[in-house]
PDB file of N, CA and C in Angstrom:
ATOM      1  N   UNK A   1     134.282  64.829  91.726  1.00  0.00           N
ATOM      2  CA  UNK A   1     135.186  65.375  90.726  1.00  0.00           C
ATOM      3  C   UNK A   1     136.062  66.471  91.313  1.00  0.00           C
ATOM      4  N   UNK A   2     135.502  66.584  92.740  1.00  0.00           N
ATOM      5  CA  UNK A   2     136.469  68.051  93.279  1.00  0.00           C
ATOM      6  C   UNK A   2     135.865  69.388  93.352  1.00  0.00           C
ATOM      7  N   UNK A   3     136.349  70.227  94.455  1.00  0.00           N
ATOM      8  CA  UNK A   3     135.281  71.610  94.526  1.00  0.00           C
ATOM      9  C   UNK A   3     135.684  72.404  93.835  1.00  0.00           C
ATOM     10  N   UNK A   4     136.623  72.158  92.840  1.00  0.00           N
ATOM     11  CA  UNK A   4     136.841  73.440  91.937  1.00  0.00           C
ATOM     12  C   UNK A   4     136.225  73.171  90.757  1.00  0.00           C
ATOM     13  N   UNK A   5     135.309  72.137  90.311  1.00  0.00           N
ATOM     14  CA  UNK A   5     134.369  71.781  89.505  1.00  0.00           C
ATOM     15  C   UNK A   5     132.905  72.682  89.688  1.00  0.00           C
ATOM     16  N   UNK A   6     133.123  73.033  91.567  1.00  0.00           N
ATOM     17  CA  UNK A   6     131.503  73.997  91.799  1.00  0.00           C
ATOM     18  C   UNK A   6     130.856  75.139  91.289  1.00  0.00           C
ATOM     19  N   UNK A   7     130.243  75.697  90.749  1.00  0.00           N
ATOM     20  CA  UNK A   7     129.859  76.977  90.704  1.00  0.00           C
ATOM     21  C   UNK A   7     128.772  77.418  91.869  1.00  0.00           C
ATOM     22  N   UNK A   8     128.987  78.833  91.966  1.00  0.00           N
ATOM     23  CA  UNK A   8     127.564  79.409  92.957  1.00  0.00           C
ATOM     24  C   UNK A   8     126.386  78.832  92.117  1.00  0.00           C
ATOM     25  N   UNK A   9     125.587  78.439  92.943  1.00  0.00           N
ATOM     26  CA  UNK A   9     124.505  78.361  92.919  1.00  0.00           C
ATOM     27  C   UNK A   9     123.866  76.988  92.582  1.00  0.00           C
ATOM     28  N   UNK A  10     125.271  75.598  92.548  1.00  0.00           N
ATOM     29  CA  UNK A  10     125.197  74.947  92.721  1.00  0.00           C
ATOM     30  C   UNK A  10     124.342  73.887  93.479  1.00  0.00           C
ATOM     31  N   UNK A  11     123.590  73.130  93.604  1.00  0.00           N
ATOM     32  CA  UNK A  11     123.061  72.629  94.530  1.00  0.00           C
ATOM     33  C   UNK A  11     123.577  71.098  95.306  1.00  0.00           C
ATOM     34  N   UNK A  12     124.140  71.052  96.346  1.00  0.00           N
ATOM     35  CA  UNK A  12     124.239  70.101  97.026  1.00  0.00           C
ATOM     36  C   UNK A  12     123.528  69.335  98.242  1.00  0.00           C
ATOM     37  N   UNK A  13     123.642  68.054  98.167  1.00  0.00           N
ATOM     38  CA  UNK A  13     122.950  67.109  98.829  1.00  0.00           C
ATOM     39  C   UNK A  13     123.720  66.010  99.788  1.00  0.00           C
ATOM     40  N   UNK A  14     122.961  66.057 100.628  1.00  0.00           N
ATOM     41  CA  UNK A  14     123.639  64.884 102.437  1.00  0.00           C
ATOM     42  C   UNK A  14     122.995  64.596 102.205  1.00  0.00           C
ATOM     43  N   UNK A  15     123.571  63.162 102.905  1.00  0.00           N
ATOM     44  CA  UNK A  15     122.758  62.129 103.079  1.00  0.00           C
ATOM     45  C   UNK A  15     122.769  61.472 104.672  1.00  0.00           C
ATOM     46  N   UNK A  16     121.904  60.648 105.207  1.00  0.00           N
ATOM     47  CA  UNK A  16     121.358  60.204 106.456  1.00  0.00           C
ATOM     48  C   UNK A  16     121.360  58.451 106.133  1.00  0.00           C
ATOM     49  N   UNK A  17     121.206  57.987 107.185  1.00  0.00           N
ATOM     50  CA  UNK A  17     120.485  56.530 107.204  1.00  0.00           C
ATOM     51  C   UNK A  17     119.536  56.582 108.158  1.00  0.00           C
ATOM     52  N   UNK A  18     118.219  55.947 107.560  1.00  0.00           N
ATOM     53  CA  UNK A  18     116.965  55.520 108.396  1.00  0.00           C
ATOM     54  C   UNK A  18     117.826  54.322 109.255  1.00  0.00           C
ATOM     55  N   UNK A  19     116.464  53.884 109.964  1.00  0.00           N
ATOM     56  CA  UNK A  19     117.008  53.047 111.034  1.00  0.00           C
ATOM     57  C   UNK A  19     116.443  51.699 110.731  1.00  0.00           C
ATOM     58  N   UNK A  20     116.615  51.166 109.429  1.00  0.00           N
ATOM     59  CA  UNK A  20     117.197  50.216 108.528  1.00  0.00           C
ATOM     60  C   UNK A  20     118.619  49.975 107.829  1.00  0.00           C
ATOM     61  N   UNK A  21     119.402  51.016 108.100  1.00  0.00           N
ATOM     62  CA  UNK A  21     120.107  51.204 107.419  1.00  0.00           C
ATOM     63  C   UNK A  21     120.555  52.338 106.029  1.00  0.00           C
ATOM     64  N   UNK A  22     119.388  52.392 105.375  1.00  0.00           N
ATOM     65  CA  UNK A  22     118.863  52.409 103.792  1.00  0.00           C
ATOM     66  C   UNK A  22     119.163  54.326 103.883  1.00  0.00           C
ATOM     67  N   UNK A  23     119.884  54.439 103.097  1.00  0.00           N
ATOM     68  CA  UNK A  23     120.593  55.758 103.008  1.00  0.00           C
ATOM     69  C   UNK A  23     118.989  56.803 102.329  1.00  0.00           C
ATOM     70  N   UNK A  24     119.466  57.878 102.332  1.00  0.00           N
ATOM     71  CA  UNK A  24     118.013  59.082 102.026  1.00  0.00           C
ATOM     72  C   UNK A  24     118.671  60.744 102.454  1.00  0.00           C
ATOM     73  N   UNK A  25     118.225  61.406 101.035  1.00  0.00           N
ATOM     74  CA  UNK A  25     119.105  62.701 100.752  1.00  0.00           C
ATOM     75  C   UNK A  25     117.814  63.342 102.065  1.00  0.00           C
ATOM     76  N   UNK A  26     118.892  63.732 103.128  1.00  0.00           N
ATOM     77  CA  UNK A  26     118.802  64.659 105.212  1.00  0.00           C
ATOM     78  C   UNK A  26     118.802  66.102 104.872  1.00  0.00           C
ATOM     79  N   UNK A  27     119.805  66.402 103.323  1.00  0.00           N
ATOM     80  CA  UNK A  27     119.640  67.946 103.845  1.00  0.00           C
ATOM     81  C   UNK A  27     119.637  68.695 102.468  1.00  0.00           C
ATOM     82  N   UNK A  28     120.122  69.964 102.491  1.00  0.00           N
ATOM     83  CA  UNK A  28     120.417  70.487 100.827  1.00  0.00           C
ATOM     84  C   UNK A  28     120.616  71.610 101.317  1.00  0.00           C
ATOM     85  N   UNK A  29     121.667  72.230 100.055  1.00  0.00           N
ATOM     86  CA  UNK A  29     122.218  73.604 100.511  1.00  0.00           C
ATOM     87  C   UNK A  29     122.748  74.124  99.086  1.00  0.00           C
ATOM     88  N   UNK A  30     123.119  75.273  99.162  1.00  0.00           N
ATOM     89  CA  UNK A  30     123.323  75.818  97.871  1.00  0.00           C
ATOM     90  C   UNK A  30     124.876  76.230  98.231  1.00  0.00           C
ATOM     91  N   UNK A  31     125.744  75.830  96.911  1.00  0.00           N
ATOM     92  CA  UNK A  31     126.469  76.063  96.913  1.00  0.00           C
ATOM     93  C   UNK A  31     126.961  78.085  96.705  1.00  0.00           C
ATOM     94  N   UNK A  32     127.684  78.906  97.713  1.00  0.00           N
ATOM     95  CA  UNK A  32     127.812  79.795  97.568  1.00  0.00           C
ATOM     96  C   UNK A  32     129.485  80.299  96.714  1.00  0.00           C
ATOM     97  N   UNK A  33     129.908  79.252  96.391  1.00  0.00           N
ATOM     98  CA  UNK A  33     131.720  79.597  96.086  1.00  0.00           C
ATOM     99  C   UNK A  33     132.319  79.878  97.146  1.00  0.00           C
ATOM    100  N   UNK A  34     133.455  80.252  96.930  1.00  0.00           N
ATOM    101  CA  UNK A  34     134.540  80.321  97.709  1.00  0.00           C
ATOM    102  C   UNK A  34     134.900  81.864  98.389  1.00  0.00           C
ATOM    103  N   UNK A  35     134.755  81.688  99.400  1.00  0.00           N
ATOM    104  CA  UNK A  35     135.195  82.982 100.346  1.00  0.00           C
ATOM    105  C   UNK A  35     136.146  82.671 101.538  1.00  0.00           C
ATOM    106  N   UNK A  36     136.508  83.853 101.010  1.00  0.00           N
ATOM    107  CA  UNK A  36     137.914  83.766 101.825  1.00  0.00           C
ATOM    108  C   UNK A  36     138.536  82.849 101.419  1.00  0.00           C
ATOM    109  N   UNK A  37     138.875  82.106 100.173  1.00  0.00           N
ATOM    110  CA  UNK A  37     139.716  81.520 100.439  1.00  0.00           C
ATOM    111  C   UNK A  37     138.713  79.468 100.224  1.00  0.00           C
ATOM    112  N   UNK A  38     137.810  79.290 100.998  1.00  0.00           N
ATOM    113  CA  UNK A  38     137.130  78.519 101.746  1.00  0.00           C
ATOM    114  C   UNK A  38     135.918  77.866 100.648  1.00  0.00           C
ATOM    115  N   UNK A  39     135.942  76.797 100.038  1.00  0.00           N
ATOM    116  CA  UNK A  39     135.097  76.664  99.519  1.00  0.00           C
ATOM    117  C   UNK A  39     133.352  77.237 100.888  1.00  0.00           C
ATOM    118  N   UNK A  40     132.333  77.299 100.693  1.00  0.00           N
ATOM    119  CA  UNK A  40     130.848  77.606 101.474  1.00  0.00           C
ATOM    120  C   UNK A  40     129.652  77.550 101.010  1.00  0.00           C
ATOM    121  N   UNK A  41     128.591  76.960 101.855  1.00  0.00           N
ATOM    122  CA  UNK A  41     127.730  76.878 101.360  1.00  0.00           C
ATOM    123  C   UNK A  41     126.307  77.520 102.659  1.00  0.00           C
ATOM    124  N   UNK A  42     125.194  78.262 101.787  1.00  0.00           N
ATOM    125  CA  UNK A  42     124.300  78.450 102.814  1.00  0.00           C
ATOM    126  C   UNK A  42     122.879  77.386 102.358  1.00  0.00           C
ATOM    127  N   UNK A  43     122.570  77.395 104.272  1.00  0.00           N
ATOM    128  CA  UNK A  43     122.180  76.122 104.668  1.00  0.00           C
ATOM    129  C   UNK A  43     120.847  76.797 105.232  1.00  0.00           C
ATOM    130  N   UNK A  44     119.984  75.937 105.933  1.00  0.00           N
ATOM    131  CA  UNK A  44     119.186  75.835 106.661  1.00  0.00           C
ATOM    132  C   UNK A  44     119.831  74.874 107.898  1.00  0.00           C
ATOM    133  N   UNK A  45     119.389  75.921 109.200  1.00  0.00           N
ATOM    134  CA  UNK A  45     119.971  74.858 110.472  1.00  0.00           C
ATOM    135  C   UNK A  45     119.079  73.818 111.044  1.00  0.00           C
ATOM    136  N   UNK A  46     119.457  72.756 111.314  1.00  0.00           N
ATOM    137  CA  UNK A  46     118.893  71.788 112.060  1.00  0.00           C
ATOM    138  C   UNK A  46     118.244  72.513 113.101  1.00  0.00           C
ATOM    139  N   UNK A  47     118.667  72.825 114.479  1.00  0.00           N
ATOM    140  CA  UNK A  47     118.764  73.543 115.612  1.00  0.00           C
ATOM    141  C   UNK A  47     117.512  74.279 115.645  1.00  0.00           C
ATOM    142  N   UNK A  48     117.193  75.018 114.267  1.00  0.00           N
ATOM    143  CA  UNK A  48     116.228  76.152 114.054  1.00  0.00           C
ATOM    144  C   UNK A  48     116.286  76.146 112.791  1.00  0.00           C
ATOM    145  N   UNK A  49     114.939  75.507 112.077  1.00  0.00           N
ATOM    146  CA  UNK A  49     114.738  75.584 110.431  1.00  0.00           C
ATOM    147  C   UNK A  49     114.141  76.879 109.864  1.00  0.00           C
ATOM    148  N   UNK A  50     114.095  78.107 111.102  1.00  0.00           N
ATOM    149  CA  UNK A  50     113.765  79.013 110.353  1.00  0.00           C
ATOM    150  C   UNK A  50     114.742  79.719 110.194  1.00  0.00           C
ATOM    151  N   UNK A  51     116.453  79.329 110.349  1.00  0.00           N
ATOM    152  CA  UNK A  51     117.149  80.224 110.645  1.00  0.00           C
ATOM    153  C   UNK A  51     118.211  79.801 109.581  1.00  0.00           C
ATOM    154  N   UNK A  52     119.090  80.899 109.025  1.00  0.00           N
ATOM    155  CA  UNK A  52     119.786  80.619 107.934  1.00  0.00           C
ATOM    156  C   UNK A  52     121.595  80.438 108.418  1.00  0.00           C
ATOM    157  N   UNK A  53     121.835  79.128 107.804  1.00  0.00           N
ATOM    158  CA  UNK A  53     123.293  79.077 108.554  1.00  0.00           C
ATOM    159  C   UNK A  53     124.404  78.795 107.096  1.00  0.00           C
ATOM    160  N   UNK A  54     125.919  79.313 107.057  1.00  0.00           N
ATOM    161  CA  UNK A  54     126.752  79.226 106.487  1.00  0.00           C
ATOM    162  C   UNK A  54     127.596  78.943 106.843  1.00  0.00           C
ATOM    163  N   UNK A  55     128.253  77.466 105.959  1.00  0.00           N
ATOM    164  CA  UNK A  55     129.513  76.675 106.375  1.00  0.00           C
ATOM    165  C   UNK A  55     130.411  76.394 105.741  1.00  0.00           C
ATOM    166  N   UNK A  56     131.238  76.716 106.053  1.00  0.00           N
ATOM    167  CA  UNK A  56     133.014  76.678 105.696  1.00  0.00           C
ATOM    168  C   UNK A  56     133.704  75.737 105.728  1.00  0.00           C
ATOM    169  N   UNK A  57     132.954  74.831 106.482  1.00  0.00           N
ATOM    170  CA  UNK A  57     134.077  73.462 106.837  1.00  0.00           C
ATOM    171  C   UNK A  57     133.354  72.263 106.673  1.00  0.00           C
ATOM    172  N   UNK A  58     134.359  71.506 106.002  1.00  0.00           N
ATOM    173  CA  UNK A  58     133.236  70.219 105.757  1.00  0.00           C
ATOM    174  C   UNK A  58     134.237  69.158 106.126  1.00  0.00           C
ATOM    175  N   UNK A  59     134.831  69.193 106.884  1.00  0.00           N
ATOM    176  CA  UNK A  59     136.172  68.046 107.752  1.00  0.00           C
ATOM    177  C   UNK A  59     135.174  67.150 108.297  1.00  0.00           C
ATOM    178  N   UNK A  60     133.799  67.600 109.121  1.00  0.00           N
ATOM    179  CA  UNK A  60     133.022  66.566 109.918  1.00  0.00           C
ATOM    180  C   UNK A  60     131.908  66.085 109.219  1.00  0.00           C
ATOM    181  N   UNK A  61     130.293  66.292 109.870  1.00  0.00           N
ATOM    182  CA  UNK A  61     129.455  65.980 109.269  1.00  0.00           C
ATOM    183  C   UNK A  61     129.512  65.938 107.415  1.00  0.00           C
ATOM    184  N   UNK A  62     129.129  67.933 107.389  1.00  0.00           N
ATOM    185  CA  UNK A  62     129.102  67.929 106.193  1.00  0.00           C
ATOM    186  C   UNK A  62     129.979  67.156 104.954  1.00  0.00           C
ATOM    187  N   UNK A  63     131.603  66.930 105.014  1.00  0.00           N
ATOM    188  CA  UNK A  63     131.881  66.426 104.061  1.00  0.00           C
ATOM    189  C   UNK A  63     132.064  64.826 104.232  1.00  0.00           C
ATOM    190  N   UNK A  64     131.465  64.152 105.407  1.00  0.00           N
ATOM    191  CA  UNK A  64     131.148  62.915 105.797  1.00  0.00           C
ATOM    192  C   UNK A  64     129.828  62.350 104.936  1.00  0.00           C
ATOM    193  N   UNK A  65     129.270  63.132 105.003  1.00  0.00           N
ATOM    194  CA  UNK A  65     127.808  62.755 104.391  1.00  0.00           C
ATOM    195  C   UNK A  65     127.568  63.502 102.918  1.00  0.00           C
ATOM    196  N   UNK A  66     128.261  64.221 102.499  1.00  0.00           N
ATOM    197  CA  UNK A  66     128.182  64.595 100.951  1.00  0.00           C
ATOM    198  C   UNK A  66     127.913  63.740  99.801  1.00  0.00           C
ATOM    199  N   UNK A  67     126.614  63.974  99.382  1.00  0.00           N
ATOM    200  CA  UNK A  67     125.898  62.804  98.374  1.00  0.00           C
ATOM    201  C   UNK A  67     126.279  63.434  96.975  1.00  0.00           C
ATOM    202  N   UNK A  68     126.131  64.461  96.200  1.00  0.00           N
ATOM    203  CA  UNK A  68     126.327  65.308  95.159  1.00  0.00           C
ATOM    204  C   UNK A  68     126.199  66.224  95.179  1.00  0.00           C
ATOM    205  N   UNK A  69     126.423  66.808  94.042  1.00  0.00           N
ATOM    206  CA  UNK A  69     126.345  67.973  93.560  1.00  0.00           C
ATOM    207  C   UNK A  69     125.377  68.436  92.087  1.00  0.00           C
ATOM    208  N   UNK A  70     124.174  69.084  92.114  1.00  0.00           N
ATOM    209  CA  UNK A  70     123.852  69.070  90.390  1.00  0.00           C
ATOM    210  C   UNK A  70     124.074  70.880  90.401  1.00  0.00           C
ATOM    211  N   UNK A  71     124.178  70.937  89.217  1.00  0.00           N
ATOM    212  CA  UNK A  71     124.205  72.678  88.150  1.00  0.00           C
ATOM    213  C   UNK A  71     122.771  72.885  88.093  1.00  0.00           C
ATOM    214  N   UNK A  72     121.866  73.660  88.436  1.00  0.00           N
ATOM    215  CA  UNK A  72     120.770  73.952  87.973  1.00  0.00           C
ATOM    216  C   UNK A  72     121.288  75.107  86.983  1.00  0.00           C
ATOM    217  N   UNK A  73     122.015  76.145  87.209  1.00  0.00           N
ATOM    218  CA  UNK A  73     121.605  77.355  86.696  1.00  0.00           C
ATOM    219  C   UNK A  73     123.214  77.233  85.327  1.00  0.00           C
ATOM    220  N   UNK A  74     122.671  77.748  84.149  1.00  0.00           N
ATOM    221  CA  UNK A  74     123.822  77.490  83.410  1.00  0.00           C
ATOM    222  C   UNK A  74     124.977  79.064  82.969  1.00  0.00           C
ATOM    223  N   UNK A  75     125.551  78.573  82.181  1.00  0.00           N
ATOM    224  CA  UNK A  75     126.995  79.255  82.487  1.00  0.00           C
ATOM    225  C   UNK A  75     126.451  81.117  82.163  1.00  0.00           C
ATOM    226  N   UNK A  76     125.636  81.388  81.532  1.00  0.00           N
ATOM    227  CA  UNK A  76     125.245  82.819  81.107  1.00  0.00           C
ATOM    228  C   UNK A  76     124.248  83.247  82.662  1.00  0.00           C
ATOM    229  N   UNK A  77     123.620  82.395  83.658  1.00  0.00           N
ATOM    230  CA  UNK A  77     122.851  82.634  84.502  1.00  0.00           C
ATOM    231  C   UNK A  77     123.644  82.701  85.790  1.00  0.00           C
ATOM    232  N   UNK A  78     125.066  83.035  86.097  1.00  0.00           N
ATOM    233  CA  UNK A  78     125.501  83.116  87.021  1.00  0.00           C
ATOM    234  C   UNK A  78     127.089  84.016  86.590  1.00  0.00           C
ATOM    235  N   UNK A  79     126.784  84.754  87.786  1.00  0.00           N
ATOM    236  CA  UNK A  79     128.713  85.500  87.591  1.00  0.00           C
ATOM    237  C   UNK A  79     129.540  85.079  87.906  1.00  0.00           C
ATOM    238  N   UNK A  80     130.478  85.352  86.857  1.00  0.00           N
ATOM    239  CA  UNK A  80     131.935  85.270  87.614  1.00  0.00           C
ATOM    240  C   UNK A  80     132.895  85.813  88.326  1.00  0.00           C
ATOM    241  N   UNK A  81     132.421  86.746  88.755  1.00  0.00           N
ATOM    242  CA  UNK A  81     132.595  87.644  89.759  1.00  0.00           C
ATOM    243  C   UNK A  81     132.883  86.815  90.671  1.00  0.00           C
ATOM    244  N   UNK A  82     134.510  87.146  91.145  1.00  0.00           N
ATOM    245  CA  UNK A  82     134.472  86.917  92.717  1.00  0.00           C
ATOM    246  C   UNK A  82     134.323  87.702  94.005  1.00  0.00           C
ATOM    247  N   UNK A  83     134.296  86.540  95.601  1.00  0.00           N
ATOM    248  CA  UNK A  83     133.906  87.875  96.444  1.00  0.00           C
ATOM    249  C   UNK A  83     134.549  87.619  97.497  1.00  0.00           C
ATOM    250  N   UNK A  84     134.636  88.026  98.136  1.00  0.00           N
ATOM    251  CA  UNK A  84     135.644  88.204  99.663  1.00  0.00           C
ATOM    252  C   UNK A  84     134.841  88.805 100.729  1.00  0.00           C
ATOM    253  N   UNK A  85     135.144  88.386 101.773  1.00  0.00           N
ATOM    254  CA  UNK A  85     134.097  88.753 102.538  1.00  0.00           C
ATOM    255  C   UNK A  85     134.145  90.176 103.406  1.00  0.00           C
ATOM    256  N   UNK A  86     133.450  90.519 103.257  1.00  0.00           N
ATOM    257  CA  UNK A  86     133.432  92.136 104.009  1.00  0.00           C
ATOM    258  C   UNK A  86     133.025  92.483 105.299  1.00  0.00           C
ATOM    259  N   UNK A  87     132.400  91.504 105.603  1.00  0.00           N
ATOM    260  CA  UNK A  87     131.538  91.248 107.145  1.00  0.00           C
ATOM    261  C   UNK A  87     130.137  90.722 106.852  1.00  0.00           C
ATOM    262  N   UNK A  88     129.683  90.775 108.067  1.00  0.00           N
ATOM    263  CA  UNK A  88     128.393  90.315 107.615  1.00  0.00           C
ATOM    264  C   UNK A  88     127.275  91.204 107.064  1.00  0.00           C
ATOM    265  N   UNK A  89     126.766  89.876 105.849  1.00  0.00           N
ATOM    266  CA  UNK A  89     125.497  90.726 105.215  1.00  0.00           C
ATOM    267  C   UNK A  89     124.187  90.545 105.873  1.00  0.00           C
ATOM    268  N   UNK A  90     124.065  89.572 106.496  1.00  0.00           N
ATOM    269  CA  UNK A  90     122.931  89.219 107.703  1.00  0.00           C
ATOM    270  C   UNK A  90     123.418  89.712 108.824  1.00  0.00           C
ATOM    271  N   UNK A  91     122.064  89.266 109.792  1.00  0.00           N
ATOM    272  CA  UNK A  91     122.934  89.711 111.572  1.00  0.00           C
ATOM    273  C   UNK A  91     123.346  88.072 111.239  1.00  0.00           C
ATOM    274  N   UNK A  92     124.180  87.886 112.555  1.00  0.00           N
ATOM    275  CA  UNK A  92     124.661  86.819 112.636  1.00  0.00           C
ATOM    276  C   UNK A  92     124.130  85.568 113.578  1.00  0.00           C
ATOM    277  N   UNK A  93     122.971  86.009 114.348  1.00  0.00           N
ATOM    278  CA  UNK A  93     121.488  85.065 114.351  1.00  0.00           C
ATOM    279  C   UNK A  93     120.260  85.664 113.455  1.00  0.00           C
ATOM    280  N   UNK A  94     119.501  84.945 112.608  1.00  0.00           N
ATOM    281  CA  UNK A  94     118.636  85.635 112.105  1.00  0.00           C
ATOM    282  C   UNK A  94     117.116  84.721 112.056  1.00  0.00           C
ATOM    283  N   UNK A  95     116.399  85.028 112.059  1.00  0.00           N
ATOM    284  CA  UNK A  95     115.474  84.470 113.001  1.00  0.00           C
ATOM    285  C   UNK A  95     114.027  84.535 112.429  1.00  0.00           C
ATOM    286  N   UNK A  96     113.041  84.333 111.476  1.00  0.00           N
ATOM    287  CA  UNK A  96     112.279  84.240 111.308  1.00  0.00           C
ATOM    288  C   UNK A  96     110.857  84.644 112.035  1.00  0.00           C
ATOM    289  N   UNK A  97     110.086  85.502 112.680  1.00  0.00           N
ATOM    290  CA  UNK A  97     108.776  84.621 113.535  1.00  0.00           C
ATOM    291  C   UNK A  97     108.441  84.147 112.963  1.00  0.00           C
ATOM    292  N   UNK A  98     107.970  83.515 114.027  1.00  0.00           N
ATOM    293  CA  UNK A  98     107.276  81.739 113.228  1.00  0.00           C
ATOM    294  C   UNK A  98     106.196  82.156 112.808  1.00  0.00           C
ATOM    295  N   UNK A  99     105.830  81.613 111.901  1.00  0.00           N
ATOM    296  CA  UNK A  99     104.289  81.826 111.237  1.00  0.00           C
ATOM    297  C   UNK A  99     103.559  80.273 111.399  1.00  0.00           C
ATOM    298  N   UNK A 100     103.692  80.046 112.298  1.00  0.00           N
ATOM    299  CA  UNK A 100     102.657  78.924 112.811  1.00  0.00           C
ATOM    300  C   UNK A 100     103.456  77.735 113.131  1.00  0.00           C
ATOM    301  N   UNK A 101     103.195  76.901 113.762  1.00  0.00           N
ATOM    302  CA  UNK A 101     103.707  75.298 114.291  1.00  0.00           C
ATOM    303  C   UNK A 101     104.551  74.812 113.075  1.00  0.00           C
ATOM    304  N   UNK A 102     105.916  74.619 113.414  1.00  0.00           N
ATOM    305  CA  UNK A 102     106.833  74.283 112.551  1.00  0.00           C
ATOM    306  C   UNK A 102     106.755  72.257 112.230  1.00  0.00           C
ATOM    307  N   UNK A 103     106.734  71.615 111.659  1.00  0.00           N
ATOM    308  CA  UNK A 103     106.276  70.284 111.724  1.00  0.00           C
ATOM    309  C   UNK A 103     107.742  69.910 111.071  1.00  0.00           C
ATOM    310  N   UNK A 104     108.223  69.226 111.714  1.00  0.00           N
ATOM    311  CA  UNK A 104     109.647  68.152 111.324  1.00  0.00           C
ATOM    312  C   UNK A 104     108.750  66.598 110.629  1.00  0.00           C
ATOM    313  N   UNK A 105     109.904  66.270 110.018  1.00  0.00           N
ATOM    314  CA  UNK A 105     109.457  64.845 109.354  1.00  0.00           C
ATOM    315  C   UNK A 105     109.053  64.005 110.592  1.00  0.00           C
ATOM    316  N   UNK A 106     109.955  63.904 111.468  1.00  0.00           N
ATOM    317  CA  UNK A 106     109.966  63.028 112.636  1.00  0.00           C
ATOM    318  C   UNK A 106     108.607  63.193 113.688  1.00  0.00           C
ATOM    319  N   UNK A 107     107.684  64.089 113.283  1.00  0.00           N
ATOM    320  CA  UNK A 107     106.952  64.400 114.092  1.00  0.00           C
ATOM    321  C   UNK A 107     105.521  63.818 113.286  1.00  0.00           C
ATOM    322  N   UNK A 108     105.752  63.720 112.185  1.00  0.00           N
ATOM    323  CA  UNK A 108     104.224  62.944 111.466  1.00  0.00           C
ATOM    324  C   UNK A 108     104.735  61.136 111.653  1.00  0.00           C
ATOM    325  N   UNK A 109     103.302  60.756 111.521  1.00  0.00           N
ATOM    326  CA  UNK A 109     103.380  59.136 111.952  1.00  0.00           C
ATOM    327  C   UNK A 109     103.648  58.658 110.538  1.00  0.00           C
ATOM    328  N   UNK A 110     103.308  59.215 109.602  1.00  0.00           N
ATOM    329  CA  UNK A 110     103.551  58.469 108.418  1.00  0.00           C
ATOM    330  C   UNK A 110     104.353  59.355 107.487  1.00  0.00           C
ATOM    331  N   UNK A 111     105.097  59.766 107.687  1.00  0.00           N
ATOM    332  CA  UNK A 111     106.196  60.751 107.137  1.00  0.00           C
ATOM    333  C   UNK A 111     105.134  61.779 106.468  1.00  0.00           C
ATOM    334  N   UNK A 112     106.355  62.691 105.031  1.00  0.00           N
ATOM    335  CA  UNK A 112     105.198  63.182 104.167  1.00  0.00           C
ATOM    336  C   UNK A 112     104.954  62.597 103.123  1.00  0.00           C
TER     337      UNK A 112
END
């Protein structure tokens, strides 16, 4: 329907293909609104799932693989406040310690 349909806090979903073919929601991210300008959303990175990543551009992967969008939170549970960005509110690697052996799907024999 278009990203000016989004609100923060939106939730969106990618999608993947197994190696059948047979499509299956790969990722999820919350929609954050528009900064700068930029529709964005924060993510969890592939690279490092303990680490928190935010993206601006969805020309490649992300808006290649864009499955939906649902509203969890309704119109009195979110502001309308807009925001612009000021710098960063995180550092700009941020990093978790690990609290024990991180397990990917790909790493169990029979998924979860």
């Amino acid at each position: 329907m278009g990203i000016d349909k989004l609100r923060p806090g939106d939730i969106m979903t990618f999608w993947k293909k197994d190696s059948q073919g047979k499509k299956y929601i790969a990722h999820v991210a919350i929609y954050m609104g528009k900064i700068n300008g930029k529709p964005t959303i924060i993510h969890t990175r592939k690279d490092n799932p303990t680490a928190i990543g935010i993206t601006n551009s969805f020309t490649y992967w992300f808006g290649e693989h864009f499955y939906e969008a649902r509203r969890v939170l309704n119109s009195t549970e979110r502001s309308s406040k807009s925001f612009s960005d000021s710098g960063p509110v995180i550092p700009q690697v941020y990093k978790l310690p690990p609290q024990g052996p991180i397990i990917q799907p790909e790493d169990l024999p029979g998924g979860f």
